[in-house]
Protein backbone atom coordinates (compact mmCIF):
# COMPACT_ATOMS: atom_id res chain seq x y z
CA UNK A 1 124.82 88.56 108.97
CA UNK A 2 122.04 89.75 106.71
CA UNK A 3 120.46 87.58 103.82
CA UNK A 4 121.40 88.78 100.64
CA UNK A 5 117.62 88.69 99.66
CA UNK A 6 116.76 90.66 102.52
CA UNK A 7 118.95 92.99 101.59
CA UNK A 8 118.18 93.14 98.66
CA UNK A 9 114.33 94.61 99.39
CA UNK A 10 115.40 96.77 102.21
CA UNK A 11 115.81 101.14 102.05
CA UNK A 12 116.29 103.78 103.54
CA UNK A 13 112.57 104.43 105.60
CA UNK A 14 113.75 108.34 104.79
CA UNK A 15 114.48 108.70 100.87
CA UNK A 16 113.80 105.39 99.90
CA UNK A 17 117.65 104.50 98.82
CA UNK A 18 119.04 101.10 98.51
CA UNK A 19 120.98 100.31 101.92
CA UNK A 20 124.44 98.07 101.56
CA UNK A 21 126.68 96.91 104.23
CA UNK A 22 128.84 98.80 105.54
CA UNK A 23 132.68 97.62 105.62
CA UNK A 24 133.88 95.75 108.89
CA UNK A 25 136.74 99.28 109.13
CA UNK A 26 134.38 101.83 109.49
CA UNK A 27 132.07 99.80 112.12
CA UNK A 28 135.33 99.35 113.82
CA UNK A 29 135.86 103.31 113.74
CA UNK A 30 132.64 103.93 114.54
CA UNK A 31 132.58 101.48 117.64
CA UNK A 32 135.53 103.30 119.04
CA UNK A 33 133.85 106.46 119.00
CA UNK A 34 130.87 104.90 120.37
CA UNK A 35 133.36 103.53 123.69
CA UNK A 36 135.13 107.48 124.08
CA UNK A 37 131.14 108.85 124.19
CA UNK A 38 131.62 110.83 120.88
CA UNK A 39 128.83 109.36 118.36
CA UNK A 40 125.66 110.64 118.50
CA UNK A 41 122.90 109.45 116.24
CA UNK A 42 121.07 112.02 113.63
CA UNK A 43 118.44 112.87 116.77
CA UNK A 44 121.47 113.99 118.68
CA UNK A 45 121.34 111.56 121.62
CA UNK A 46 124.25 109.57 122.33
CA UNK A 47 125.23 106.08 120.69
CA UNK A 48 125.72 103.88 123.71
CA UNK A 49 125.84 100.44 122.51
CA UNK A 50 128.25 99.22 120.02
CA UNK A 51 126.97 98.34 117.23
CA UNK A 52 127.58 94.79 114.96
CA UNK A 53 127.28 96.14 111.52
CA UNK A 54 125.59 98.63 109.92
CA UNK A 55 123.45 99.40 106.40
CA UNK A 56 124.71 102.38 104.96
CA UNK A 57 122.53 104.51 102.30
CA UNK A 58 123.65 104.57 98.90
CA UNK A 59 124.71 108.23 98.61
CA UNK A 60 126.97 107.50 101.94
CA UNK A 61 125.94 110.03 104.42
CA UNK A 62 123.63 107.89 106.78
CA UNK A 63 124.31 104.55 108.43
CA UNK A 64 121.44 102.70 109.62
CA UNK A 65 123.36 100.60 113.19
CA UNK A 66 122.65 96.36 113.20
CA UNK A 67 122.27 95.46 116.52
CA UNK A 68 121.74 91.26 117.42
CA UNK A 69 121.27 91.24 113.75
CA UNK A 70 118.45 93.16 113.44
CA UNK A 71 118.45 96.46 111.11
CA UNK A 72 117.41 99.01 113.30
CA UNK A 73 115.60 101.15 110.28
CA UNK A 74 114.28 104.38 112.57
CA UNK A 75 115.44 108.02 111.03
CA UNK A 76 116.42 109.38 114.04
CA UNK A 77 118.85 106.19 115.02
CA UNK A 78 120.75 106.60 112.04
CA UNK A 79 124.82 107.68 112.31
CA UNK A 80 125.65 110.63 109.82
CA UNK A 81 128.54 110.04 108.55
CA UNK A 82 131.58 112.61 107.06
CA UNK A 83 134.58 112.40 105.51
């Protein structure tokens, strides 16, 4: 999905953290909560679209949402995630 030397140069746009992808599971989980309305992104508005992948900071707590294989890389369009 992404090139491996793409990835390679691409962070987060907030702390600067190397992104990786995130596992095919949780964008699973995460596009079911997107289809019951109960994912919001970190500005608060609701996730509507289902996403195809995702780039997930290295310390884990923000996913950055792939969408026709493009890294959407905005702050506020990034998923928090928990455990």
């Amino acid at each position: 999905m992404i090139d491996p030397d793409l990835l390679k140069i691409l962070c987060c746009p907030e702390t600067h953290q190397e992104v990786r992808l995130a596992e095919p599971a949780l964008i699973d989980k995460l596009n079911g909560q997107i289809a019951a309305g109960k994912l919001a992104n970190r500005a608060g508005q609701p996730v509507k679209e289902a996403i195809e992948g995702g780039l997930i900071r290295a310390d884990g707590k923000l996913l950055y949402p792939i969408r026709q294989n493009i890294p959407v890389l905005l702050v506020d369009e990034g998923i928090l995630l928990t455990s």
